[in-house]
Protein backbone atom coordinates (compact mmCIF):
# COMPACT_ATOMS: atom_id res chain seq x y z
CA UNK A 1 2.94 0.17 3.81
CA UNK A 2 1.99 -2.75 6.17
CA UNK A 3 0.48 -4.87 2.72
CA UNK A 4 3.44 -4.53 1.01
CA UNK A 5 5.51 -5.85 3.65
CA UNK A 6 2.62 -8.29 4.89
CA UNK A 7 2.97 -9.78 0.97
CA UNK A 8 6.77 -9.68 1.34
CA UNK A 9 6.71 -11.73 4.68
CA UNK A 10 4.19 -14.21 3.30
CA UNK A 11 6.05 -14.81 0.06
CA UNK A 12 4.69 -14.67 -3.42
CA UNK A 13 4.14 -18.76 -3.65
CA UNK A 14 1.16 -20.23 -2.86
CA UNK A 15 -0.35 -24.03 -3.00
CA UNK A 16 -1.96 -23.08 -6.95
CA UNK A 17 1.33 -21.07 -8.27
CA UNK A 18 0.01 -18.78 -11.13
CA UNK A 19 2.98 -20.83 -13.43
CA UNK A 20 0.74 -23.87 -12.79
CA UNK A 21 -2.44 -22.15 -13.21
CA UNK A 22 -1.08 -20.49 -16.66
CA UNK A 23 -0.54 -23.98 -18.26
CA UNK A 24 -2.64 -24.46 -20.98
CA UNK A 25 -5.35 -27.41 -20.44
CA UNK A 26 -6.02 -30.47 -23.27
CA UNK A 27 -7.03 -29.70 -26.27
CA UNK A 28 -10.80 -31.18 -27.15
CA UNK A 29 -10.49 -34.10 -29.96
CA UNK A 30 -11.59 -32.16 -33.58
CA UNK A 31 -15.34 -33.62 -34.81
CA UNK A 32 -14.81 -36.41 -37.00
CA UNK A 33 -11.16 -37.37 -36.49
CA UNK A 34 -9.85 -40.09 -34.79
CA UNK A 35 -10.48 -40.37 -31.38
CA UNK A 36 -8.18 -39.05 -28.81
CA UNK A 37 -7.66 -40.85 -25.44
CA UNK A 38 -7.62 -39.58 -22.38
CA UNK A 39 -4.47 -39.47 -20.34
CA UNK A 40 -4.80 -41.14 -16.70
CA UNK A 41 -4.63 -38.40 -14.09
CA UNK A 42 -2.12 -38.78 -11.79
CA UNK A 43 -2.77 -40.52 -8.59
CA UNK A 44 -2.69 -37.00 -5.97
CA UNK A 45 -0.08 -37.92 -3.03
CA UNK A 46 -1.10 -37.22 0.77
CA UNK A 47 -0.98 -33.57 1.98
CA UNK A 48 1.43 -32.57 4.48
CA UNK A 49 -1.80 -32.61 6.25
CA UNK A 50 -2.69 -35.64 5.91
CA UNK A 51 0.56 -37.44 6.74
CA UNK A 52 0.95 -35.39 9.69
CA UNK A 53 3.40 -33.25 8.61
CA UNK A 54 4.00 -29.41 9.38
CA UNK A 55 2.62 -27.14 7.04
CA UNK A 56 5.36 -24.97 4.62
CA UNK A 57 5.99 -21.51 5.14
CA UNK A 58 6.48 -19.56 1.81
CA UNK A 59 9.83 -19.48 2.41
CA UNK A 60 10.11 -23.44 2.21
CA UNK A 61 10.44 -23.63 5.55
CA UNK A 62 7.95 -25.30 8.00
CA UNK A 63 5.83 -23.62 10.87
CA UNK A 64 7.16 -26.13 13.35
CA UNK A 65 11.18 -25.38 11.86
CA UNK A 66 10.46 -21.58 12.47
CA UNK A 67 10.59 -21.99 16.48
CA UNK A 68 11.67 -23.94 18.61
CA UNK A 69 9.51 -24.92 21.85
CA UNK A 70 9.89 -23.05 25.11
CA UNK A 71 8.34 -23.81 28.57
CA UNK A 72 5.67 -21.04 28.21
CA UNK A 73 5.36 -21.12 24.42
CA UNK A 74 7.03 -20.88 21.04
CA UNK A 75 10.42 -19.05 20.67
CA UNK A 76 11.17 -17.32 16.86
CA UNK A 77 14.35 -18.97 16.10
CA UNK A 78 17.34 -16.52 15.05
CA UNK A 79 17.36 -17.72 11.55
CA UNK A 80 13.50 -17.02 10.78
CA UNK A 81 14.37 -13.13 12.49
CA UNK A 82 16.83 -12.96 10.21
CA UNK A 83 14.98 -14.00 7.04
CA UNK A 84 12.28 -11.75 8.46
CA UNK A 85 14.40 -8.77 8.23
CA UNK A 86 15.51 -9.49 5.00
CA UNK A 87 12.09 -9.35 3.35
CA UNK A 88 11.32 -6.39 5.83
CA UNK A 89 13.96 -4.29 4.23
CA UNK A 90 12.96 -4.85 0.57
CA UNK A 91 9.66 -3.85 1.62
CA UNK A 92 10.31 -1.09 3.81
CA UNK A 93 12.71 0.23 0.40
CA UNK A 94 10.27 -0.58 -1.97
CA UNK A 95 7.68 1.36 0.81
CA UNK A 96 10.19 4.90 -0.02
CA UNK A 97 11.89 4.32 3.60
CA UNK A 98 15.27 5.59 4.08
CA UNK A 99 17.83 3.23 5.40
CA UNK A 100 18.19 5.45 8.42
CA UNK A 101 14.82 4.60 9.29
CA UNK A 102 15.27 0.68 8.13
CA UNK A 103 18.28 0.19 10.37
CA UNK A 104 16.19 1.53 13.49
CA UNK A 105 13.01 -0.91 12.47
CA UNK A 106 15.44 -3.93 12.42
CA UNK A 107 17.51 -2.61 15.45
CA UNK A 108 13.78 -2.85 17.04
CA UNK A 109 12.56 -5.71 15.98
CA UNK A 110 15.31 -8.06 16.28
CA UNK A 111 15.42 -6.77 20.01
CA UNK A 112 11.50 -7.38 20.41
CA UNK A 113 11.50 -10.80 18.65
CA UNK A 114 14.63 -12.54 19.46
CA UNK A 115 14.24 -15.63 21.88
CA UNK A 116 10.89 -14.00 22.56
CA UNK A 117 8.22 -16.49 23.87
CA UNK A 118 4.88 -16.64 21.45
CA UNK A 119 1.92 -18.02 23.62
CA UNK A 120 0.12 -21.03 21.12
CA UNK A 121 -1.98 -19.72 18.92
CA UNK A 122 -0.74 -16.30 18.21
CA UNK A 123 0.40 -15.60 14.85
CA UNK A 124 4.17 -14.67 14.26
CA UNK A 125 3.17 -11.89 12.02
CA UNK A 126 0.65 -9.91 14.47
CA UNK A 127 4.13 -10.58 16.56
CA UNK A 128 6.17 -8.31 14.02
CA UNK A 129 3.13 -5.98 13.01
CA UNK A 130 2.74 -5.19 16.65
CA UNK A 131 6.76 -4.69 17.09
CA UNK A 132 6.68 -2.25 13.79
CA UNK A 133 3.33 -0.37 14.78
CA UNK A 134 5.28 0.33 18.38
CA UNK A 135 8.67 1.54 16.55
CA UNK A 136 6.85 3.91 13.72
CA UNK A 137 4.66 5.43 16.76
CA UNK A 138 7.60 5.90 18.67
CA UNK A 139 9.23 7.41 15.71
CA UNK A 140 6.77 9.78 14.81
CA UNK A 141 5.83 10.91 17.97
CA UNK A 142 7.90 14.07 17.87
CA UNK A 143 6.78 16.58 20.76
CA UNK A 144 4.09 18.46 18.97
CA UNK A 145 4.04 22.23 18.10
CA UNK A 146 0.65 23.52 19.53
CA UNK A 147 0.77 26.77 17.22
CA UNK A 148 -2.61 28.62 18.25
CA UNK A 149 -0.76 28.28 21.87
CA UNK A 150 2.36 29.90 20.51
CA UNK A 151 0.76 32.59 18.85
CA UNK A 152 -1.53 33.61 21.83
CA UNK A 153 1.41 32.99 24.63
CA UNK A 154 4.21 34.30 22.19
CA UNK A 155 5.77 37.74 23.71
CA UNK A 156 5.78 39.80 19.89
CA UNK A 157 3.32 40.19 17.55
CA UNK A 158 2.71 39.72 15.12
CA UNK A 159 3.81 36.04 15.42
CA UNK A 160 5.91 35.58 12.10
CA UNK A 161 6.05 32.09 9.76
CA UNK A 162 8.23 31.65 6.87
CA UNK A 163 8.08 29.01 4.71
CA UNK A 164 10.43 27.19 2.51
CA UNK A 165 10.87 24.39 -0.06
CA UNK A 166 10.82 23.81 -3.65
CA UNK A 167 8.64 24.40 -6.84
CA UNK A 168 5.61 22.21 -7.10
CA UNK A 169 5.37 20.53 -3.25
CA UNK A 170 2.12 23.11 -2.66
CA UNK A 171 4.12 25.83 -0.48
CA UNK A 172 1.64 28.65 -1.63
CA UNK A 173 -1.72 26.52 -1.32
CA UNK A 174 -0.39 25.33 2.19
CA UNK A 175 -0.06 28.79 3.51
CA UNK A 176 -3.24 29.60 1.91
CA UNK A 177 -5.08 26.54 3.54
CA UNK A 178 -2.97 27.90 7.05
CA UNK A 179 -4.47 31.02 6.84
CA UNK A 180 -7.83 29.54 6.54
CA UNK A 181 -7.24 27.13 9.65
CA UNK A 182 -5.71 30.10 12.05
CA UNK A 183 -8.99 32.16 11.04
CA UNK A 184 -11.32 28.89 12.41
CA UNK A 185 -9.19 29.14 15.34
CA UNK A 186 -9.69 32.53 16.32
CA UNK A 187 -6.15 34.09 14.93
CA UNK A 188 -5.95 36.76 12.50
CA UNK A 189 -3.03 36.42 9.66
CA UNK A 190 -1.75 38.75 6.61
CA UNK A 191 0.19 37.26 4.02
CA UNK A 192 3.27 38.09 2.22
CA UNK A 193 4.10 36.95 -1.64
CA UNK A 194 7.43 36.70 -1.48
CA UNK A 195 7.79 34.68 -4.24
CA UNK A 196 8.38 37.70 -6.59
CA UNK A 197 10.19 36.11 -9.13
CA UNK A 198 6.78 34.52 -10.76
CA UNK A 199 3.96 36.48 -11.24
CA UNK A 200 1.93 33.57 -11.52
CA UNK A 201 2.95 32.70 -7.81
CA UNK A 202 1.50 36.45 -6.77
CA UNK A 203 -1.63 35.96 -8.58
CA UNK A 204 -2.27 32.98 -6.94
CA UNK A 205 -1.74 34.06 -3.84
CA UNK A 206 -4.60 37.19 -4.58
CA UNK A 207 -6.91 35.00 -5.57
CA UNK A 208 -6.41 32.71 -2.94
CA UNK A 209 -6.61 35.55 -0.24
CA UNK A 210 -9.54 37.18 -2.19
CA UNK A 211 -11.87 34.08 -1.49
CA UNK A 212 -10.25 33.85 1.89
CA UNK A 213 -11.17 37.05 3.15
CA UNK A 214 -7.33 37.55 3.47
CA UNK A 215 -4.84 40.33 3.02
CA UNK A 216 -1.65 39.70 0.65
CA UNK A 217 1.27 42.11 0.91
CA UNK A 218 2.82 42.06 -2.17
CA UNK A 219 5.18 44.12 -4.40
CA UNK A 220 5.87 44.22 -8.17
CA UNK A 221 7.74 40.97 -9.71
CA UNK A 222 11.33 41.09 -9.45
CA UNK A 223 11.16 43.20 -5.82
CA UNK A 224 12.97 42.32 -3.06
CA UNK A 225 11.55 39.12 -1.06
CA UNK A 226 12.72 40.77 1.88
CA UNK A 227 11.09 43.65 1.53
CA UNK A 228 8.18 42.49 1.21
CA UNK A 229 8.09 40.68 3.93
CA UNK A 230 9.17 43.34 6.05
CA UNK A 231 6.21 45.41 4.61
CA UNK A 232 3.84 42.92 5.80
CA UNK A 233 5.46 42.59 9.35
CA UNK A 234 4.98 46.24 9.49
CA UNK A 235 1.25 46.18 8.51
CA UNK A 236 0.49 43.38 10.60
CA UNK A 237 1.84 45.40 13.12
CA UNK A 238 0.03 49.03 12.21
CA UNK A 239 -3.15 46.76 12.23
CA UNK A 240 -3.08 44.33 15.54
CA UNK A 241 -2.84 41.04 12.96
CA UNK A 242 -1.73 38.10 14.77
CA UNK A 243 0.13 36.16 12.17
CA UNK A 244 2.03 36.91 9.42
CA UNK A 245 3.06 34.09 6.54
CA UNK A 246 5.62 34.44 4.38
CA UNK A 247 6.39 32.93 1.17
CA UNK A 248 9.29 32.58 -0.79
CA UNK A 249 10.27 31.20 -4.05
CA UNK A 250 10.47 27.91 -4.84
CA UNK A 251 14.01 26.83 -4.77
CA UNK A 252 16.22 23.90 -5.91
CA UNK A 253 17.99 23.01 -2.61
CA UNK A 254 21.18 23.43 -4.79
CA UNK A 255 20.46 26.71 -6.10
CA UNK A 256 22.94 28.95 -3.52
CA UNK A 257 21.33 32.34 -4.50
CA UNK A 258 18.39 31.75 -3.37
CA UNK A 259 19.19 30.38 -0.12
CA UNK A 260 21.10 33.36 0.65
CA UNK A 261 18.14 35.12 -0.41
CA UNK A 262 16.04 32.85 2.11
CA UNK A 263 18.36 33.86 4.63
CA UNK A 264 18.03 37.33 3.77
CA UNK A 265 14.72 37.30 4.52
CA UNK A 266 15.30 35.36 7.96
CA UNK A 267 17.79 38.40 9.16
CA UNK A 268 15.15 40.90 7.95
CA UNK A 269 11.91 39.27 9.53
CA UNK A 270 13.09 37.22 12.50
CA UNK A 271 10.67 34.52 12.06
CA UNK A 272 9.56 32.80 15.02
CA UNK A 273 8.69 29.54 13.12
CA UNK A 274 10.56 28.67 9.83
CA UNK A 275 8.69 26.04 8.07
CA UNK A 276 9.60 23.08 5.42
CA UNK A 277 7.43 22.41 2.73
CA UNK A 278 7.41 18.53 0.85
CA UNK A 279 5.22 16.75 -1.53
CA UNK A 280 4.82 13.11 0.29
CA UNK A 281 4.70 12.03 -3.38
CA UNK A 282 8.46 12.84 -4.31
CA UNK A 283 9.81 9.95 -1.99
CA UNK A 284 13.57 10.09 -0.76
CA UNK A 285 13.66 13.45 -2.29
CA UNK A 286 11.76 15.21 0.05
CA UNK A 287 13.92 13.79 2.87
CA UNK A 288 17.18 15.07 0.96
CA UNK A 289 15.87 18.54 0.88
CA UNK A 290 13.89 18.77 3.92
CA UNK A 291 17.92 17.54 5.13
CA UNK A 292 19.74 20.24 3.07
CA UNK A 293 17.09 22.61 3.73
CA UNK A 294 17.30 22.78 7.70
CA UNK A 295 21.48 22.60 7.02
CA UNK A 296 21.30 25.76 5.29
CA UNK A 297 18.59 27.81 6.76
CA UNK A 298 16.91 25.70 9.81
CA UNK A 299 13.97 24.26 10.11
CA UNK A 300 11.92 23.94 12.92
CA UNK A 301 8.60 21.57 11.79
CA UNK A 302 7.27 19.68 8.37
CA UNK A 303 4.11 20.25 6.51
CA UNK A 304 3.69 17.72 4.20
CA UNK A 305 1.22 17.75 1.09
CA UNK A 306 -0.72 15.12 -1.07
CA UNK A 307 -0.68 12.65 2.26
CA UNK A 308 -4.12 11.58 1.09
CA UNK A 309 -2.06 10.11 -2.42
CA UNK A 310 0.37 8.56 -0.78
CA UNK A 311 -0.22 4.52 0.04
CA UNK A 312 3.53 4.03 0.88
CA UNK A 313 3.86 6.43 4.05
CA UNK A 314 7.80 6.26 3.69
CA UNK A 315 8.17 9.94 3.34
CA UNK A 316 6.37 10.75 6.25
CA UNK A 317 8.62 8.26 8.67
CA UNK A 318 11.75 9.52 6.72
CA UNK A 319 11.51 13.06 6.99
CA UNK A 320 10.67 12.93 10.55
CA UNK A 321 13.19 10.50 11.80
CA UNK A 322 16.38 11.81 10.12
CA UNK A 323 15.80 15.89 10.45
CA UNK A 324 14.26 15.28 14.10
CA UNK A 325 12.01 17.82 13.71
CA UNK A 326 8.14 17.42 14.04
CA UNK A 327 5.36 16.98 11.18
CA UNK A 328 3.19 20.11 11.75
CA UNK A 329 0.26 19.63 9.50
CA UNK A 330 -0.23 17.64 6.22
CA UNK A 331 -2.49 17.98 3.06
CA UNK A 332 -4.96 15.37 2.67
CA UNK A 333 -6.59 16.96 -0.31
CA UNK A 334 -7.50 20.34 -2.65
CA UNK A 335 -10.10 22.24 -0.57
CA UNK A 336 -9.29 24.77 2.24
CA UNK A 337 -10.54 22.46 4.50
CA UNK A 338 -8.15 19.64 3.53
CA UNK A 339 -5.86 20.59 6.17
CA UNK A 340 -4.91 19.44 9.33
CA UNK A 341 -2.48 19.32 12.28
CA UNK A 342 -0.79 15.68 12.33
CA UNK A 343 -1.95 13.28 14.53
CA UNK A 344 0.80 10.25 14.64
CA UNK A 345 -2.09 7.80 15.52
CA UNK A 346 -3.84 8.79 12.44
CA UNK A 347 -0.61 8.11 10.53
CA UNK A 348 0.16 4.54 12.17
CA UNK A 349 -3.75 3.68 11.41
CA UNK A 350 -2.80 4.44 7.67
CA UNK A 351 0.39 2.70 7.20
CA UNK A 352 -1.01 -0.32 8.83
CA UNK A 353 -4.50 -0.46 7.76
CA UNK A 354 -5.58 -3.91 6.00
CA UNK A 355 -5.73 -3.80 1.97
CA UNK A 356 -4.36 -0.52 1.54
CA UNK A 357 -1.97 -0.34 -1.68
CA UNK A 358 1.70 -0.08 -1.37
């Protein structure tokens, strides 16, 4: 995210434009025809430089016009903040950020940066890089869910997890890659394929709980999602199994049968944590359903998939900042292993790291 907006800040002219650099040079003079003269290259004026001028911004406008001089330093002036914010918003856009999120960066910054004083020497853009870093960390800094804690400490077993969102985010490999991380950690977990309207979803589920080591409840396609997940409430129960994860189908956010069905499901199971599924990838979307998603049912945290794809970030900052619920884990790849719980820090490193695309 951070090069994007670092390229929108600096502009996109520079002292060679490409338009100068694409104009096509003299043609040689053809062998034996008549001579061609060479035209006089124009005299080159003084740089700013050298006349002792300021330098131009890319905006047109010159380092020394951008503040104005204070007793301990340099003072942004308001109309370089505002200009500032201007190209900040077409980035942060162009970056998949929701103009919740866009108004609360600006809100920030303009607080952070106007009249501040700028000791000599440091650059006006580590200014507004350090401003955004502190606003995203704040952002995402959601009180984390510590979820082998809440399974251990939690008064019921088993400790139930159902998990919702639509087709193609990764729901099913996500609880698979779960199951695998509560097992490193010590916890025990069954899981129930409640997606019984595709029998391709049940299959995968086996075969993901077959190289697992992993029970899957499951029932014949077409059964009742809630009954299946009651069935596997009731083994992990009969059996001393700590956790039990629950799919569901994949379902347009718009589709109203099947979130009565996810409800359903909630009245029949009582899950203690009720999870939202999104593919980082899908941009804004994923913030409209993880949005319609915790209207209808509730949500309490995020896991969010194909992290390791996505350059931009702006899902990530969205989808926290306007449901206000925490990112839980995300998916940073295919294997099992690919999995982790989210770690803000590692998130601001990303969006801010030098030369990444986006």
């Amino acid at each position: 995210m951070w090069a994007a907006l670092k390229a929108r800040l600096r502009g996109s002219t520079s002292p060679e434009s490409p338009e100068a650099a694409a104009e096509p040079a003299l043609a040689p003079p053809k062998p034996g025809g008549p001579q061609s003269v060479a035209p006089r290259a124009p005299t080159p004026s003084p740089t700013a430089a050298a006349r002792g001028e300021p330098a131009p911004t890319p905006s047109g406008r010159s380092e020394e016009s951008a503040f104005t001089d204070g007793l301990l330093g340099k003072r942004l002036k308001e109309g370089t903040i505002d200009d500032v914010l201007d190209e900040l918003e077409i980035g942060l856009l162009q970056s998949d950020v929701a103009l919740p999120v866009i108004e609360r960066l600006r809100r920030d910054l303009r607080k952070e940066l106007a009249g501040r004083k700028l000791r000599f020497g440091i650059d006006a853009e580590e200014a507004i890089r350090a401003s955004l870093e502190h606003s995203v960390r704040s952002i995402l800094a959601r009180p984390p869910v510590d979820l082998v804690a809440a399974v251990r400490t939690s008064p019921t077993r088993p400790y139930v997890i159902l998990f919702v969102g639509v087709n193609g985010t990764g729901k099913t490999t996500s609880i698979a890659k779960l199951a695998g991380w509560l097992r490193a950690a010590g916890l025990s977990s069954v899981i129930a394929a409640g997606d019984t309207f595709r029998a391709g979803a049940i299959e995968q589920l086996l075969v993901h709980g077959e190289r697992l080591g992993i029970r899957v409840v499951r029932q014949q396609e077409g059964s009742d999602p809630a009954a299946v997940a009651f069935d596997a409430v009731q083994h992990a129960k009969a059996r001393g199994i700590d956790v039990v994860l629950v799919d569901t189908a994949g379902r347009q956010h718009t589709n109203e049968n099947l979130i009565e069905e996810a409800k359903k499901i909630r009245r029949v199971v009582n899950p203690q944590l009720t999870v939202f599924v999104g593919d980082a990838l899908s941009g804004n979307d994923v913030l409209e359903q993880a949005k319609l998603f915790d209207k209808a049912i509730g949500v309490d945290g995020l896991i969010l998939t194909k992290l390791d794809a996505d350059a931009k970030g702006g899902a990530a900052l969205s989808a926290t900042f306007v449901t206000k619920k925490p990112i839980l884990f995300v998916g940073i790849g295919q294997g099992y292993s690919d999995f982790a719980p989210f770690d803000p820090d590692w998130m601001v490193r990303r969006l801010f790291a030098e030369g990444t695309a986006g």
